[in-house]
C-alpha atoms as a PDB file:
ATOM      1  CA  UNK A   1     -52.848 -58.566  13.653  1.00  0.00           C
ATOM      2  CA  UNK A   2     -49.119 -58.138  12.657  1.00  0.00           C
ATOM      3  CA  UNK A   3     -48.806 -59.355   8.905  1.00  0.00           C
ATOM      4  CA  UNK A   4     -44.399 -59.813   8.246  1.00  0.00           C
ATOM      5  CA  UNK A   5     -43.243 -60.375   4.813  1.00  0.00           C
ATOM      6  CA  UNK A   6     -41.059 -62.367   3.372  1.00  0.00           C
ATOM      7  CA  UNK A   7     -37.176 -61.684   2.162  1.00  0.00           C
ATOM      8  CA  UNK A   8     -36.125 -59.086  -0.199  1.00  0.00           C
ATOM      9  CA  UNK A   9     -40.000 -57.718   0.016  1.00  0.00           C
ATOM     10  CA  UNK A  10     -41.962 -54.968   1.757  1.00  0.00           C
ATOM     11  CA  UNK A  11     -45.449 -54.456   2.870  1.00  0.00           C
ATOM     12  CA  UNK A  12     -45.830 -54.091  -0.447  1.00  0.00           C
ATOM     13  CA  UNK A  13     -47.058 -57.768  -0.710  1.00  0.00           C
ATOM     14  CA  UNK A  14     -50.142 -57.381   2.047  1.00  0.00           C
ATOM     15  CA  UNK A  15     -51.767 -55.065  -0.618  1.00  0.00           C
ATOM     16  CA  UNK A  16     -54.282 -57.200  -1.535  1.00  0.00           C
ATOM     17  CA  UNK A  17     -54.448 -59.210   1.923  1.00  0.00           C
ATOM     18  CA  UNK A  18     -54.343 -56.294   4.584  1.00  0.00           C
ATOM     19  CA  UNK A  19     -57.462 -54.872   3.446  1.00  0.00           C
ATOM     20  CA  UNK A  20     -59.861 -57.858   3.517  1.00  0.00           C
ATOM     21  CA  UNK A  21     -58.825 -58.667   7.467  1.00  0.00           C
ATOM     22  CA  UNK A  22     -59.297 -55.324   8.054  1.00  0.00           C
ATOM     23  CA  UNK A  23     -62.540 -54.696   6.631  1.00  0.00           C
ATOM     24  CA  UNK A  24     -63.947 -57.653   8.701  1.00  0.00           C
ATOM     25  CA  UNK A  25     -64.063 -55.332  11.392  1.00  0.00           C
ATOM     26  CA  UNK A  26     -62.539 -57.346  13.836  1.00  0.00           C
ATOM     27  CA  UNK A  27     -58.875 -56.921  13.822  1.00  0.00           C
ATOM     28  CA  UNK A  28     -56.495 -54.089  13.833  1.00  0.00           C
ATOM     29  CA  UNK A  29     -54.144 -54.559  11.084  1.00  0.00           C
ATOM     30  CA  UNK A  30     -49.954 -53.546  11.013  1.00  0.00           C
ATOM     31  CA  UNK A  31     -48.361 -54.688   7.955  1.00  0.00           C
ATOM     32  CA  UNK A  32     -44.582 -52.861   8.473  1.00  0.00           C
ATOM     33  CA  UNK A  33     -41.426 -53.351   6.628  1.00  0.00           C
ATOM     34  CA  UNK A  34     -38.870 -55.110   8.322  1.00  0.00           C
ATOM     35  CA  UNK A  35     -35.436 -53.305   8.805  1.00  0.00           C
ATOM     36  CA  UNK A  36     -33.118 -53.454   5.815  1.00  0.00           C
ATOM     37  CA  UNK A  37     -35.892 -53.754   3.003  1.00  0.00           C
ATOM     38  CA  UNK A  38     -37.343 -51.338   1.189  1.00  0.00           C
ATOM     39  CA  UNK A  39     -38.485 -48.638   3.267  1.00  0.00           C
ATOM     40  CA  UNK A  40     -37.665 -50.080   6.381  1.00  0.00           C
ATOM     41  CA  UNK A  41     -35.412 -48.996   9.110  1.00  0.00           C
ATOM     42  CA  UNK A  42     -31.400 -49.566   8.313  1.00  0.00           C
ATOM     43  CA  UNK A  43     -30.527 -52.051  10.807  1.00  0.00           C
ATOM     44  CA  UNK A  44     -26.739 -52.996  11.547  1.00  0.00           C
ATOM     45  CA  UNK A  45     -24.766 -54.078   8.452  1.00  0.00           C
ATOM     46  CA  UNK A  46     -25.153 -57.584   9.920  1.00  0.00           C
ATOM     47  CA  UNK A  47     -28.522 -58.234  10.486  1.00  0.00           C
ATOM     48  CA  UNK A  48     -30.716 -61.565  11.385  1.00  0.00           C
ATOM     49  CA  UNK A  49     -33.943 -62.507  12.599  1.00  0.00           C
ATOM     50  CA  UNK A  50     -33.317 -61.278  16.476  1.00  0.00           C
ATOM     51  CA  UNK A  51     -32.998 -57.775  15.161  1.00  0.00           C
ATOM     52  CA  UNK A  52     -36.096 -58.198  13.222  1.00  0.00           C
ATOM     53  CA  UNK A  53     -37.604 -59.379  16.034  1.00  0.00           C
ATOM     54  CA  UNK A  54     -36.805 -56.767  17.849  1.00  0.00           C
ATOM     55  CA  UNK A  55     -37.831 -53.980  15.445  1.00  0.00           C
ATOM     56  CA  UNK A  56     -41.118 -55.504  15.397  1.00  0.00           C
ATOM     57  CA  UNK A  57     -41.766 -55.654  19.378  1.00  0.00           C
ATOM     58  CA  UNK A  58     -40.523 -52.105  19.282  1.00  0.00           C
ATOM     59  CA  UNK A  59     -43.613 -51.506  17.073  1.00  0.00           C
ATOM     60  CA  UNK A  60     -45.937 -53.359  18.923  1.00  0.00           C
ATOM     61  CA  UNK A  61     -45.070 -51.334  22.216  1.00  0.00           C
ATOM     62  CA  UNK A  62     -45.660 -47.965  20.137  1.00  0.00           C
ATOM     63  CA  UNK A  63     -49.214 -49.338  19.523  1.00  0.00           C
ATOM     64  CA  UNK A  64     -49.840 -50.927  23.177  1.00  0.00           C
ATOM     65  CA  UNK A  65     -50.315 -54.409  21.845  1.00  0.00           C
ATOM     66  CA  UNK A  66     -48.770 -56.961  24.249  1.00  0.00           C
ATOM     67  CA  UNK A  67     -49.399 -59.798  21.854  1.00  0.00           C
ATOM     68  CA  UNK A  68     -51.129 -60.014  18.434  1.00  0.00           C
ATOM     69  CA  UNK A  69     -51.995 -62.655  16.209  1.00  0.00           C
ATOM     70  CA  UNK A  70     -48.512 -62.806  13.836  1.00  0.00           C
ATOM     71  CA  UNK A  71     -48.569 -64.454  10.538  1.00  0.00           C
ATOM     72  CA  UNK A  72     -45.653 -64.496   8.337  1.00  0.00           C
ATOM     73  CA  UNK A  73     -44.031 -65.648   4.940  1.00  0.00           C
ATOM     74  CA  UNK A  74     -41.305 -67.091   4.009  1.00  0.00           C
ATOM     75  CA  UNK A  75     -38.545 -64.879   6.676  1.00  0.00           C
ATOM     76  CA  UNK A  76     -41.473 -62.820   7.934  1.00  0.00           C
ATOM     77  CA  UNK A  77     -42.545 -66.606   8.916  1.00  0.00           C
ATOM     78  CA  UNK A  78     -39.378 -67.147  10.664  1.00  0.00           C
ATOM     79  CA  UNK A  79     -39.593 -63.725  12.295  1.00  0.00           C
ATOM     80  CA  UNK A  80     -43.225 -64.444  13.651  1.00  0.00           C
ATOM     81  CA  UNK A  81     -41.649 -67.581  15.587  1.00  0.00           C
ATOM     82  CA  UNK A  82     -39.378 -65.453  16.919  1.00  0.00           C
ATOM     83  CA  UNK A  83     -41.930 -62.811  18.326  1.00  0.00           C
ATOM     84  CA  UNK A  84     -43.993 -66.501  19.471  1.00  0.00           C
ATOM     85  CA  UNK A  85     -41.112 -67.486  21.855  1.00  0.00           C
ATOM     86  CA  UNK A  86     -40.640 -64.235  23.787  1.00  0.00           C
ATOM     87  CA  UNK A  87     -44.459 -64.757  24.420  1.00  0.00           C
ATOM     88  CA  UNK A  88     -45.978 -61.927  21.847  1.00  0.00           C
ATOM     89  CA  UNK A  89     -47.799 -64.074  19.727  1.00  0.00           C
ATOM     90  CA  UNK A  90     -51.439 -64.507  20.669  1.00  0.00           C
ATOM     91  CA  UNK A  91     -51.830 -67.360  17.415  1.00  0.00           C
ATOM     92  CA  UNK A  92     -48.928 -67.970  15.122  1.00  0.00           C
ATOM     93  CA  UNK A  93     -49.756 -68.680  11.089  1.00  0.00           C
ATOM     94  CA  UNK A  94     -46.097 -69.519   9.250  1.00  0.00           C
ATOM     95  CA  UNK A  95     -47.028 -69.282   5.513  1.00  0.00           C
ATOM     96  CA  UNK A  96     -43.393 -71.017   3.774  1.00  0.00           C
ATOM     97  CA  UNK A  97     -41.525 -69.868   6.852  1.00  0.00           C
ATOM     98  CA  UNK A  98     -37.950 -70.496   6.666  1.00  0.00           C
ATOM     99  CA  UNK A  99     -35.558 -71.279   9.391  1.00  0.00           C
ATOM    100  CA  UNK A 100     -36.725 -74.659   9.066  1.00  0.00           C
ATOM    101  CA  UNK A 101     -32.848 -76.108   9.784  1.00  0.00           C
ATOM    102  CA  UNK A 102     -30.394 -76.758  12.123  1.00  0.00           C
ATOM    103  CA  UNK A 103     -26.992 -75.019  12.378  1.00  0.00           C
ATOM    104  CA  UNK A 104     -25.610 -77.093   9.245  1.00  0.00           C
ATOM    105  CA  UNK A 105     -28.340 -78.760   7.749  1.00  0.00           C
ATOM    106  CA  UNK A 106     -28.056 -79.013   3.725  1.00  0.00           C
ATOM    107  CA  UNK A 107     -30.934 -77.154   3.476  1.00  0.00           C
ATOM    108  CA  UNK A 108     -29.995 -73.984   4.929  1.00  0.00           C
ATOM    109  CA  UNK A 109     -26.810 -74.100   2.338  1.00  0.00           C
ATOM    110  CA  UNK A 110     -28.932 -74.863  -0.423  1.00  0.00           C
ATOM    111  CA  UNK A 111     -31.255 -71.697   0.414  1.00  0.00           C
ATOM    112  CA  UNK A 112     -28.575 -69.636   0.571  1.00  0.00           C
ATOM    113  CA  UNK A 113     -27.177 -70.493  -2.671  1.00  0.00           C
ATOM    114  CA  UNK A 114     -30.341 -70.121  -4.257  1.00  0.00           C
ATOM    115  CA  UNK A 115     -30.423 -66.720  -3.080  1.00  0.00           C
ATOM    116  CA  UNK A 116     -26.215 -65.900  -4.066  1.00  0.00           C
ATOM    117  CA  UNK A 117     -27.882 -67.807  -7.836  1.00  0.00           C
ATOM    118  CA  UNK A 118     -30.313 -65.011  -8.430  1.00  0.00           C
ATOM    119  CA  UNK A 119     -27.524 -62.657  -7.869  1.00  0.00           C
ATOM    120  CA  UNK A 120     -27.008 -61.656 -11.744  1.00  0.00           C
ATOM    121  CA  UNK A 121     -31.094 -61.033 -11.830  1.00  0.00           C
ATOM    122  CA  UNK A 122     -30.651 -58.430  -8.687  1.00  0.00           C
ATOM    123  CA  UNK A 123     -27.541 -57.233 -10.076  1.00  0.00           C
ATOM    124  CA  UNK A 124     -29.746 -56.195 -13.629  1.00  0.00           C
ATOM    125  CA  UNK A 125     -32.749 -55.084 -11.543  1.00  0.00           C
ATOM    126  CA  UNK A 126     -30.483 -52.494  -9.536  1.00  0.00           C
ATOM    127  CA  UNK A 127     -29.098 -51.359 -13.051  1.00  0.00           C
ATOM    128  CA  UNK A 128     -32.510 -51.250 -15.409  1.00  0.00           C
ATOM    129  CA  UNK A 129     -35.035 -50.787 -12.504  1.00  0.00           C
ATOM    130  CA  UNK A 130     -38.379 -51.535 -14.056  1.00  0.00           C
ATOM    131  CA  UNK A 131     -36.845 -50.943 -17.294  1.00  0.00           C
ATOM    132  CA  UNK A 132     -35.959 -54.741 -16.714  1.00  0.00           C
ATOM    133  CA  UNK A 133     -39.325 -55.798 -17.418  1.00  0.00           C
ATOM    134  CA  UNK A 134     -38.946 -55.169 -20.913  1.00  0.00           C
ATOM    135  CA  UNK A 135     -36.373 -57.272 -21.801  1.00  0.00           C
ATOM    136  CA  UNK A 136     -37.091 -60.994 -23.529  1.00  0.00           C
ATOM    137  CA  UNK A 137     -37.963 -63.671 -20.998  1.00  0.00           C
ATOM    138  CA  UNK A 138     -37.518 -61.754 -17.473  1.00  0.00           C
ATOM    139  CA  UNK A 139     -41.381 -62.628 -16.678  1.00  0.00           C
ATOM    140  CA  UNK A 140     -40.772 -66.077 -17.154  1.00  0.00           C
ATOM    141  CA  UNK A 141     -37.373 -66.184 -15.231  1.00  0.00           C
ATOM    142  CA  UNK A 142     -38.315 -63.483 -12.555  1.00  0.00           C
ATOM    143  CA  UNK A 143     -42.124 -65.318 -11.240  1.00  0.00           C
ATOM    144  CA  UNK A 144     -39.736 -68.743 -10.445  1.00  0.00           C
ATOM    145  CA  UNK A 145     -39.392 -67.763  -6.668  1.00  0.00           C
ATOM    146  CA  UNK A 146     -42.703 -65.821  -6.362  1.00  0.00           C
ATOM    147  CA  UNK A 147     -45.502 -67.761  -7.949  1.00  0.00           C
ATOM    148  CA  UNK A 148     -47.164 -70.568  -9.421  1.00  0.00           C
ATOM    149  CA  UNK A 149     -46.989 -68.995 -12.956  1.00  0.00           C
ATOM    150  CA  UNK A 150     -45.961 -65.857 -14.787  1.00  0.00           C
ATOM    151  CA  UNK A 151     -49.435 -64.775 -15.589  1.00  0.00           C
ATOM    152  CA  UNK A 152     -50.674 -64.775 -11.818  1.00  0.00           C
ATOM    153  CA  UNK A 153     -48.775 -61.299 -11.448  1.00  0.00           C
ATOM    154  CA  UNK A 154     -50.005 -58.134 -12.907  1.00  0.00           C
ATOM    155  CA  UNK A 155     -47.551 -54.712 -14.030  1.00  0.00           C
ATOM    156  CA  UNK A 156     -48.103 -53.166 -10.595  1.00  0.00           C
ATOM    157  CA  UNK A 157     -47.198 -56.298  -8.759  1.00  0.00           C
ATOM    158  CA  UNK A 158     -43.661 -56.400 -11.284  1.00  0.00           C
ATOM    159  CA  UNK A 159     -43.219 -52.979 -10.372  1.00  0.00           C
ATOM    160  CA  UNK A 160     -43.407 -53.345  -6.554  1.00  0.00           C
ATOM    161  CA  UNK A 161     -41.317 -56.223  -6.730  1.00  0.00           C
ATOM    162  CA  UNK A 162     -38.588 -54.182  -8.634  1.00  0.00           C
ATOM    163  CA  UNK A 163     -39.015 -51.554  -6.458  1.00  0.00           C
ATOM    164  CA  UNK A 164     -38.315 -53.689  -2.867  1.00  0.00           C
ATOM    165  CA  UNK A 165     -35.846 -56.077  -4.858  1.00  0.00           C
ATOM    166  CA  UNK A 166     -33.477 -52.953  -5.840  1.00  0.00           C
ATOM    167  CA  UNK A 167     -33.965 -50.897  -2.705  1.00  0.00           C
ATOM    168  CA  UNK A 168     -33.162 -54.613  -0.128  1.00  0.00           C
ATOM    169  CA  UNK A 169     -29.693 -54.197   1.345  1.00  0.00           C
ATOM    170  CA  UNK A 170     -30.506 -57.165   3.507  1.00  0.00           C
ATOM    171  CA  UNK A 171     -30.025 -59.291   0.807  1.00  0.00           C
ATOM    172  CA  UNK A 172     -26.156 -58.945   1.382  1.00  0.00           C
ATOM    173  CA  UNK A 173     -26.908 -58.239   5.425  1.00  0.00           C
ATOM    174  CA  UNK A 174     -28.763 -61.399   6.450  1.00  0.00           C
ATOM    175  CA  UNK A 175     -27.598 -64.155   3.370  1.00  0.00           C
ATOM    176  CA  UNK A 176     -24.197 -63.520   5.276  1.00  0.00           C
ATOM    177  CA  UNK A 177     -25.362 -63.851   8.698  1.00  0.00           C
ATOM    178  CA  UNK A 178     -27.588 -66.355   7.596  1.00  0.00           C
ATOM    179  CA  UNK A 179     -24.758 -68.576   6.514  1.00  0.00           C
ATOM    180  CA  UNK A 180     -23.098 -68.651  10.337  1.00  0.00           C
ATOM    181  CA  UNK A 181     -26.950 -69.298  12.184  1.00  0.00           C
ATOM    182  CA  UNK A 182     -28.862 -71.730  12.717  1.00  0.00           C
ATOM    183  CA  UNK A 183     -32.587 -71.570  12.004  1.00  0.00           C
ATOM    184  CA  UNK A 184     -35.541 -71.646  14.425  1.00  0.00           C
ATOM    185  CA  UNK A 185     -34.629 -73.725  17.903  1.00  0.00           C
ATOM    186  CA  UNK A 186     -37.300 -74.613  20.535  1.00  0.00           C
ATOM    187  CA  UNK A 187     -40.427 -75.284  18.154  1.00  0.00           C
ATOM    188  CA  UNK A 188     -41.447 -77.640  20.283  1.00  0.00           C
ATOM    189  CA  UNK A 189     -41.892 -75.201  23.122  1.00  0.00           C
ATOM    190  CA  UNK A 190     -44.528 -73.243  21.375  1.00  0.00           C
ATOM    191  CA  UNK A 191     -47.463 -73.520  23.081  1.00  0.00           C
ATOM    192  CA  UNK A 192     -50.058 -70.967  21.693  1.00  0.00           C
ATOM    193  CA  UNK A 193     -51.876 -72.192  18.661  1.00  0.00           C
ATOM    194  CA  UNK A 194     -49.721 -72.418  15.693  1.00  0.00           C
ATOM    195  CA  UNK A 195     -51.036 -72.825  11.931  1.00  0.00           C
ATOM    196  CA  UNK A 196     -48.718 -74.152   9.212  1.00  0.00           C
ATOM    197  CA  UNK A 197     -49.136 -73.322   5.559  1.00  0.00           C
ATOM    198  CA  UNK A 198     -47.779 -75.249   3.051  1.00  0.00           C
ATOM    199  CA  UNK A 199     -47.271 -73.513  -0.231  1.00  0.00           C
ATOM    200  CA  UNK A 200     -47.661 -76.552  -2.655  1.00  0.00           C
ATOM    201  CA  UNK A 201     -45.999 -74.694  -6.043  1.00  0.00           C
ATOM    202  CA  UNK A 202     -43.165 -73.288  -3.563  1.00  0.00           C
ATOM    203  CA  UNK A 203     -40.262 -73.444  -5.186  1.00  0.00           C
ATOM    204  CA  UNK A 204     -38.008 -71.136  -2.789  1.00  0.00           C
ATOM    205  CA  UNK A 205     -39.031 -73.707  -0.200  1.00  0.00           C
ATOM    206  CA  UNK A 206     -40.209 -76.696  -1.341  1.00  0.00           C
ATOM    207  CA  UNK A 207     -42.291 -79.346   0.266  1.00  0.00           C
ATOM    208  CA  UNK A 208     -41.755 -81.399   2.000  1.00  0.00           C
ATOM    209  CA  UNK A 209     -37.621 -80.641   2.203  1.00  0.00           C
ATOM    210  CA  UNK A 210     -37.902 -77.469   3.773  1.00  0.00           C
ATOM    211  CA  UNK A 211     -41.119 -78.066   6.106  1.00  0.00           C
ATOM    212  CA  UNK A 212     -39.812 -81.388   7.530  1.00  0.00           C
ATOM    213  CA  UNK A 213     -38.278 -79.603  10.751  1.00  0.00           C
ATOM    214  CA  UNK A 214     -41.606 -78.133  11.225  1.00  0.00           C
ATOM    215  CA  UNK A 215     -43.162 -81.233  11.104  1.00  0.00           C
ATOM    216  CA  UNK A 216     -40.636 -83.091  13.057  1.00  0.00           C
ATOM    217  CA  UNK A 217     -40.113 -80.346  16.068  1.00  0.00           C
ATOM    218  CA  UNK A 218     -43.369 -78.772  15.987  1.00  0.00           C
ATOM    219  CA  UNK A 219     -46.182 -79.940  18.661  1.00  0.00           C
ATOM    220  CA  UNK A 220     -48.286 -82.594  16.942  1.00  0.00           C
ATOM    221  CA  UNK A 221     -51.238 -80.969  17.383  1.00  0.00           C
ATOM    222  CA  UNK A 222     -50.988 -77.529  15.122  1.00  0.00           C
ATOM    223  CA  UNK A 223     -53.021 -76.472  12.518  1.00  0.00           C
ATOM    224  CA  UNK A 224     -50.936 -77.617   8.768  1.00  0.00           C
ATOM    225  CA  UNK A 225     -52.537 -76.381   5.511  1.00  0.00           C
ATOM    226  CA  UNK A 226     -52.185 -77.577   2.289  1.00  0.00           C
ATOM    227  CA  UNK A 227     -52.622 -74.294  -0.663  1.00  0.00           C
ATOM    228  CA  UNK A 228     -52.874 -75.856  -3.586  1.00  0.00           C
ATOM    229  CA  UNK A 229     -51.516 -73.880  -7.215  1.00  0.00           C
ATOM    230  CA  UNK A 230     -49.665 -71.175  -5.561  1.00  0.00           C
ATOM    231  CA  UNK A 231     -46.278 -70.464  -5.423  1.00  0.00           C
ATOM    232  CA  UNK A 232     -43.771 -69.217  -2.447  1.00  0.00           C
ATOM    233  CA  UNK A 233     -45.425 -65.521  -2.290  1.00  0.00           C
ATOM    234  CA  UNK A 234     -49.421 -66.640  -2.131  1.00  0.00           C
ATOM    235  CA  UNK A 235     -50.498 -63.692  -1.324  1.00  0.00           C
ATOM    236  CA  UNK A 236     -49.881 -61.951  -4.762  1.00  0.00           C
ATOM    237  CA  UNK A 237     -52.178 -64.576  -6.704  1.00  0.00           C
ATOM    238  CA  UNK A 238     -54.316 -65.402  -4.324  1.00  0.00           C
ATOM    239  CA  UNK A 239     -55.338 -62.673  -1.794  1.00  0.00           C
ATOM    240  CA  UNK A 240     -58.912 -64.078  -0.839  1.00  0.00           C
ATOM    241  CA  UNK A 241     -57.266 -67.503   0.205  1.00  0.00           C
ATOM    242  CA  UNK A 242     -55.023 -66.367   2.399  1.00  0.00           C
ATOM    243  CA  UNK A 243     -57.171 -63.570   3.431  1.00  0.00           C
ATOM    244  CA  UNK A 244     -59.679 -66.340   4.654  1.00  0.00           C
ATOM    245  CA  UNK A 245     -57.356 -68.496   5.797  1.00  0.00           C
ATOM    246  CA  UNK A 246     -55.554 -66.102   8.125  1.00  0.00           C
ATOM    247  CA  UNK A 247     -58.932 -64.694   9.538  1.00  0.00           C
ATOM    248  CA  UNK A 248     -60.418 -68.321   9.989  1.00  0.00           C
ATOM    249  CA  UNK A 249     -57.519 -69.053  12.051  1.00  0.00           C
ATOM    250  CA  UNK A 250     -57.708 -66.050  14.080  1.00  0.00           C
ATOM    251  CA  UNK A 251     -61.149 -66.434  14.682  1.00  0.00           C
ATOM    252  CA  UNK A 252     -60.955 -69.665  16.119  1.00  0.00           C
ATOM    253  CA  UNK A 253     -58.941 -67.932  18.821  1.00  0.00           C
ATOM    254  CA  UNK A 254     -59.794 -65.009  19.506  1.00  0.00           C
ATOM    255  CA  UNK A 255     -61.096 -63.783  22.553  1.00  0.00           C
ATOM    256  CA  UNK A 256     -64.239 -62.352  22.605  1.00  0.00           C
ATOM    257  CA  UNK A 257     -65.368 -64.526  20.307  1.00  0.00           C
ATOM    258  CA  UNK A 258     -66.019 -62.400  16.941  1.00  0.00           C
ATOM    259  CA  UNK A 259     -69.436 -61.999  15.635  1.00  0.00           C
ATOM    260  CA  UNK A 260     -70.724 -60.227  12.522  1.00  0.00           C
ATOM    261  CA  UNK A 261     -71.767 -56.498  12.763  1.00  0.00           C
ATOM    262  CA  UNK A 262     -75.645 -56.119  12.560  1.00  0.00           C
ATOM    263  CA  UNK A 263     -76.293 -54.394   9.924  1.00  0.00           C
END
């Protein structure tokens, strides 16, 4: 199972996931960091989702896995569709993907600006490092695009986001290319089974603005969730949800079927 994060992030975020699908016993796990985020490869000074892409099916080849089952958040999500259309996707779970615009939709300039908006809280982050988190009100500014509410995240979560959002120089690298793309083509040519999760407190991405050209392109029959009380990052405040949710999906198509270890 190939577990992508979202923008500005690391693997960092899969902390709390990554071990509960691995401890069912039933999956191998791979939870890298993309190029041009915190630990990750450099990349070109450009970079967008096809060189993401790529990076990751480079990965999978070093491990001998063909296809996996890919879930991804927020441009981790976008990413996994990616990896789904050159057929490496066994099942495909998009938790807030984005890419979900064409070439000019509004949308895709509104993202972007959010992103160029939180440029003076990046900007203080690279200069105070975790230092920052002492200062009046940066909890209750800095959780906006990550959760449902400030007190969901705990010191070593602030410090690991501090630590990918200050070592990320895709967020110049891809908000530019970004800006001349489009977003995910061909949805509806995605034939393996595809699960869509709908962050409800997503305010990066918010329903259902940014999950109508899912909806729209997307085959009629995939999987859509609804997670209630969580904000665009779930998997910081609520690690057992999407831990289940992921592996319930998987399960359902996975081949042998899985069955518990006698004990």
């Amino acid at each position: 199972m190939l577990l992508l994060h979202p923008f500005m992030m690391s693997q960092n975020v899969w902390k709390g996931v990554a071990p509960l699908v691995a401890e069912t016993g039933r999956y191998e796990v791979l939870a890298p960091t993309m190029p041009g985020h915190n630990g990750g490869v450099k990349g070109r000074f450009f970079l967008d989702t096809a060189e993401l892409a790529d990076d990751m099916e480079r990965r999978m080849d070093e491990l001998g896995w063909d296809t996996a089952h890919i879930v991804g958040n927020s441009l981790g999500g976008w990413t996994a569709f990616e990896l789904a259309r050159r057929g490496r996707a066994r099942t495909l779970t998009g938790i807030a993907p984005a890419g979900g615009w064409h070439r000019y939709t509004p949308a895709k300039f509104e993202i972007v600006f959010k992103f160029i908006a939180g440029l003076p809280v990046y900007l203080g982050a690279k200069l105070l490092g975790e230092r920052a988190l002492k200062l009046p009100y940066v909890r209750q500014l800095g959780f906006v695009p990550i959760s449902a509410t400030a007190d969901r995240l705990n010191d070593e979560q602030w410090l690991d986001i501090i630590d990918d959002v200050t070592h990320c120089p895709a967020y110049y690298q891809l908000l530019v290319k970004s800006l001349l793309m489009p977003g995910l083509l061909e949805l509806a040519e995605t034939r393996i089974p595809t699960h869509l999760v709908i962050c409800e407190k997503d305010r990066v991405l918010p329903h259902p603005r940014f999950t109508r050209h899912f909806t729209k392109h997307l085959p009629e029959d995939i999987d859509i969730t609804h997670l209630d009380d969580v904000g665009h990052i779930p998997m910081y405040e609520a690690p057992r949800r999407v831990a289940d949710l992921i592996v319930g999906f998987a399960d359902s198509y996975a081949s042998p079927p899985p069955h518990e270890a006698i004990s």
